[in-house]
C-alpha atoms as a PDB file:
ATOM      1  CA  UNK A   1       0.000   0.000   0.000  1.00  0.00           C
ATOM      2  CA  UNK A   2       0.912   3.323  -0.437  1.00  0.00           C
ATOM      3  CA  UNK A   3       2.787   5.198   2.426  1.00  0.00           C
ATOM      4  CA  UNK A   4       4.770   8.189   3.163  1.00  0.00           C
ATOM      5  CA  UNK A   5       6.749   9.272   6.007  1.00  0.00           C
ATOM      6  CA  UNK A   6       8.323  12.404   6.988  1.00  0.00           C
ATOM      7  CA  UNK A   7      11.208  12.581   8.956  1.00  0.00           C
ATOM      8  CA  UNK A   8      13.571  15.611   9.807  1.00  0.00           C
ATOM      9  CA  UNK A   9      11.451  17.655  12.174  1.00  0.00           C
ATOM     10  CA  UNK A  10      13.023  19.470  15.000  1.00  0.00           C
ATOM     11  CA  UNK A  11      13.546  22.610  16.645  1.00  0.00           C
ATOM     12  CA  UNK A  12      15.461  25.098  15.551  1.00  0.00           C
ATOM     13  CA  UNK A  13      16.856  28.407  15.937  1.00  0.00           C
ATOM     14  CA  UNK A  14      15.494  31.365  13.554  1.00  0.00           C
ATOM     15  CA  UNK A  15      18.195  31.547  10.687  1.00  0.00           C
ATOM     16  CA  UNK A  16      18.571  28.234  11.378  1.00  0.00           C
ATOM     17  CA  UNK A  17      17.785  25.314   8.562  1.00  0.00           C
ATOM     18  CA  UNK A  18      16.598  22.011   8.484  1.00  0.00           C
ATOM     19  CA  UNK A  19      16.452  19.430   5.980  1.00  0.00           C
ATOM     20  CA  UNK A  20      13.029  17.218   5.683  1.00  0.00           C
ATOM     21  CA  UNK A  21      12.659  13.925   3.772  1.00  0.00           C
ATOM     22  CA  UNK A  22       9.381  11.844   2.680  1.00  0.00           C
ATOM     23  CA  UNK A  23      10.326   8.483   2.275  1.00  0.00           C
ATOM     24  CA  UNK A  24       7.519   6.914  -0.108  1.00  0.00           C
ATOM     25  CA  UNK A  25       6.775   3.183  -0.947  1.00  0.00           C
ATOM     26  CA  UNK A  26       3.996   1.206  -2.183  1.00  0.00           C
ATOM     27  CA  UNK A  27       3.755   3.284  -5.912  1.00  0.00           C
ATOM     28  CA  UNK A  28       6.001   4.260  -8.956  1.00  0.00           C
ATOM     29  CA  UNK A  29       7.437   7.617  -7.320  1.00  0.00           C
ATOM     30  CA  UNK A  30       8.958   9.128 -10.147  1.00  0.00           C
ATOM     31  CA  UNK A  31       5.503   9.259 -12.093  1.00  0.00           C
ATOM     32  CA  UNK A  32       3.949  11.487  -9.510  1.00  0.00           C
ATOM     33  CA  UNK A  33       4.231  15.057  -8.445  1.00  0.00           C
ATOM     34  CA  UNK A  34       4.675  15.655  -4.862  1.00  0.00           C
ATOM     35  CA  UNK A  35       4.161  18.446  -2.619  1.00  0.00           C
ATOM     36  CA  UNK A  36       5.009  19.460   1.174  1.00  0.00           C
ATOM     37  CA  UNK A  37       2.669  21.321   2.633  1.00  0.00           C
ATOM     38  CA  UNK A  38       2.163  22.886   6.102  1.00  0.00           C
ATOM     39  CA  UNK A  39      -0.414  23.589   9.258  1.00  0.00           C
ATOM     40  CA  UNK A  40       0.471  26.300  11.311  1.00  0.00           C
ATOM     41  CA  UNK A  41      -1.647  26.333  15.321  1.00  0.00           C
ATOM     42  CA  UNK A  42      -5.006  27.139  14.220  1.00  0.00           C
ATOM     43  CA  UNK A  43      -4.879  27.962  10.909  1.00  0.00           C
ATOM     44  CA  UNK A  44      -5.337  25.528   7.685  1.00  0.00           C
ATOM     45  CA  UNK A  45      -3.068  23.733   5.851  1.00  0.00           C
ATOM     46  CA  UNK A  46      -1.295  25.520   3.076  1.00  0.00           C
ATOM     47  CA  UNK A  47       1.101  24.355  -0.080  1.00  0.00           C
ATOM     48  CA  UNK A  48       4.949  25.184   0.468  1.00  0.00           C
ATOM     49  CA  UNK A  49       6.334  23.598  -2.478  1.00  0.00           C
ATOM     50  CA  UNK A  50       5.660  21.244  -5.220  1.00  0.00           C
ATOM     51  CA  UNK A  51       7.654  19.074  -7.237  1.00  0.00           C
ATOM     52  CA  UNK A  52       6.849  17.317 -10.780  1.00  0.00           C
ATOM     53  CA  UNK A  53       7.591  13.596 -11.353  1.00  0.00           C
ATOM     54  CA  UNK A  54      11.127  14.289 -12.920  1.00  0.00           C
ATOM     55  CA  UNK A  55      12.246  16.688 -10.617  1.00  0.00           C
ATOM     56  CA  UNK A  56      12.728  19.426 -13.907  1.00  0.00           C
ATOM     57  CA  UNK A  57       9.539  21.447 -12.702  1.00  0.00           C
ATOM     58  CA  UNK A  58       8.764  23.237  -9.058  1.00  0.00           C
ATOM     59  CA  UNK A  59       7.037  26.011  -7.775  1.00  0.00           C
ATOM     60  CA  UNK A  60       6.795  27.686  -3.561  1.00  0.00           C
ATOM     61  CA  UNK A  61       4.695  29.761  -2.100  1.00  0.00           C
ATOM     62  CA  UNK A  62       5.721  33.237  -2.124  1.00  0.00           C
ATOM     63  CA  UNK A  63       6.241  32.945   1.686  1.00  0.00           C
ATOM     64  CA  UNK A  64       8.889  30.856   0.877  1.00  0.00           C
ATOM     65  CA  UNK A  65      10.571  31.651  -1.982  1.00  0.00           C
ATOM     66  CA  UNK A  66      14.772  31.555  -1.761  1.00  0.00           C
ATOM     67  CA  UNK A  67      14.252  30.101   1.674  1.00  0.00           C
ATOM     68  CA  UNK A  68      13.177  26.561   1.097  1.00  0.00           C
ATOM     69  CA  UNK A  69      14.266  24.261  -1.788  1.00  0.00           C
ATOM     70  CA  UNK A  70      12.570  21.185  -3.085  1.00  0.00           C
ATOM     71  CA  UNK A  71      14.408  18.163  -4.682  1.00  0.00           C
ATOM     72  CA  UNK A  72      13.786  14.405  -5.100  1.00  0.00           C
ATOM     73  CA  UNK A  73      15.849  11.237  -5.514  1.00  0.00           C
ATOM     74  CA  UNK A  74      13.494   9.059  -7.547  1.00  0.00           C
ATOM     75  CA  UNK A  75      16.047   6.150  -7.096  1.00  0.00           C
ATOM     76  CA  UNK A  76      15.749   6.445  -3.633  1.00  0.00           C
ATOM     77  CA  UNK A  77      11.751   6.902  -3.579  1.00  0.00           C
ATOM     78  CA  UNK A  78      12.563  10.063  -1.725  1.00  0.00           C
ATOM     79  CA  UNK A  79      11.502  13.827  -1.734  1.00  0.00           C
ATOM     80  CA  UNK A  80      13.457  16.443   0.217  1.00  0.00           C
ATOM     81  CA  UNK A  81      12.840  19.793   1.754  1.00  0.00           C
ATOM     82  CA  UNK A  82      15.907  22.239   2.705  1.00  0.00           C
ATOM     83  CA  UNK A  83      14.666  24.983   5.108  1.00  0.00           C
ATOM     84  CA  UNK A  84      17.308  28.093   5.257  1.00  0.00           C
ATOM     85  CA  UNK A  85      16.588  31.320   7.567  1.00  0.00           C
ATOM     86  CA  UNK A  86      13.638  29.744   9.292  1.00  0.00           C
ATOM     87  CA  UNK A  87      11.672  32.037  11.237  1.00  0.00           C
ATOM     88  CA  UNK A  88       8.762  31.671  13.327  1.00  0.00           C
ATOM     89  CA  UNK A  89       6.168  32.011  11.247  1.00  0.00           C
ATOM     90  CA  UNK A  90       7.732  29.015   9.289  1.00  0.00           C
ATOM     91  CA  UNK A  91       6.483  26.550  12.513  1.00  0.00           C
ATOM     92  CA  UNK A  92       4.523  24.430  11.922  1.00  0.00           C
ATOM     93  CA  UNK A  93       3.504  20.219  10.998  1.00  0.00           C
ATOM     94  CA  UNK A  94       4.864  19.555   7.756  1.00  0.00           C
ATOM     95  CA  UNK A  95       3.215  17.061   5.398  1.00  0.00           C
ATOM     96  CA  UNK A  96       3.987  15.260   2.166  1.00  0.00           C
ATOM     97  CA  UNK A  97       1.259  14.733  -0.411  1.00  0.00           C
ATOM     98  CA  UNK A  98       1.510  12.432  -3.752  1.00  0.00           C
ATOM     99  CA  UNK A  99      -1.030  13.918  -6.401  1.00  0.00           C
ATOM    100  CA  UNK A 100      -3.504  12.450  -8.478  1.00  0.00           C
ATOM    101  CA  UNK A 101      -5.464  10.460  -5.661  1.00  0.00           C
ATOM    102  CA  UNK A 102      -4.448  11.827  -2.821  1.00  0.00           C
ATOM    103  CA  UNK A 103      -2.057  10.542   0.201  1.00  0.00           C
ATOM    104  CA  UNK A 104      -0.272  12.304   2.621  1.00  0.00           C
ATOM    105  CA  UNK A 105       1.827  11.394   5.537  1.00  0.00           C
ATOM    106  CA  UNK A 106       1.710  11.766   9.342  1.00  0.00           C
ATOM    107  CA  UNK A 107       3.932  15.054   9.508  1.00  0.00           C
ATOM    108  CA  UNK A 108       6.293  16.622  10.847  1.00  0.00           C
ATOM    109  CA  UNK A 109       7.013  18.815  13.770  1.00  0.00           C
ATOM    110  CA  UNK A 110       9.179  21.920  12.897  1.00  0.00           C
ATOM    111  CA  UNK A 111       9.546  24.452  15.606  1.00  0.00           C
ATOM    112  CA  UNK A 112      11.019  27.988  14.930  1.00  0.00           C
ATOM    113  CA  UNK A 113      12.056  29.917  18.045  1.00  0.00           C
ATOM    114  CA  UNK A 114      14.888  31.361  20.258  1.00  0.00           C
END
């Protein structure tokens, strides 16, 4: 069956970085775009970054942009998510999605504060 999990949470300093990973299984990864996306306390969950199937095609929130970059290691049924100058309205659960029918992981805990 299909599964994802998210590893890489933590907390972290602002300017700090972090690197998160969704390991998939269960489905031909590199024929799917993928996503992270993110719930901050009490608000909804919103997109971060996407990813297409080969890797050649991504797009962030504006939030994000030159901050965060998304990559993936098809051979390794892996998608990545490196977090530079974190700040604290970057806090939140982060989440992996695969497209098309819908799957996401458990999350995530990333924690931005001094």
């Amino acid at each position: 069956q299909v599964q994802l999990v998210e590893s890489g949470g933590g907390l972290v300093q602002p300017g700090g970085s972090l690197r998160l990973s969704c390991a998939a299984s269960g489905f031909i990864f590199a024929y799917y775009h993928m996503s992270w996306y993110r719930q901050a306390p009490g608000k909804e969950r919103e997109l971060v970054a996407g990813i297409s199937g080969g890797g050649g095609q991504t797009n962030y929130a504006e939030s994000v942009k030159g901050r965060f970059t998304i990559s993936r290691d098809n051979a390794k049924m892996t998608m990545y998510l490196q977090m530079n100058s974190l700040q604290p309205e970057d806090t939140g659960v982060y989440y992996c999605k695969r497209s098309v029918v819908n799957y996401w992981g458990q999350g995530t805990q990333v924690a931005v504060s001094s």
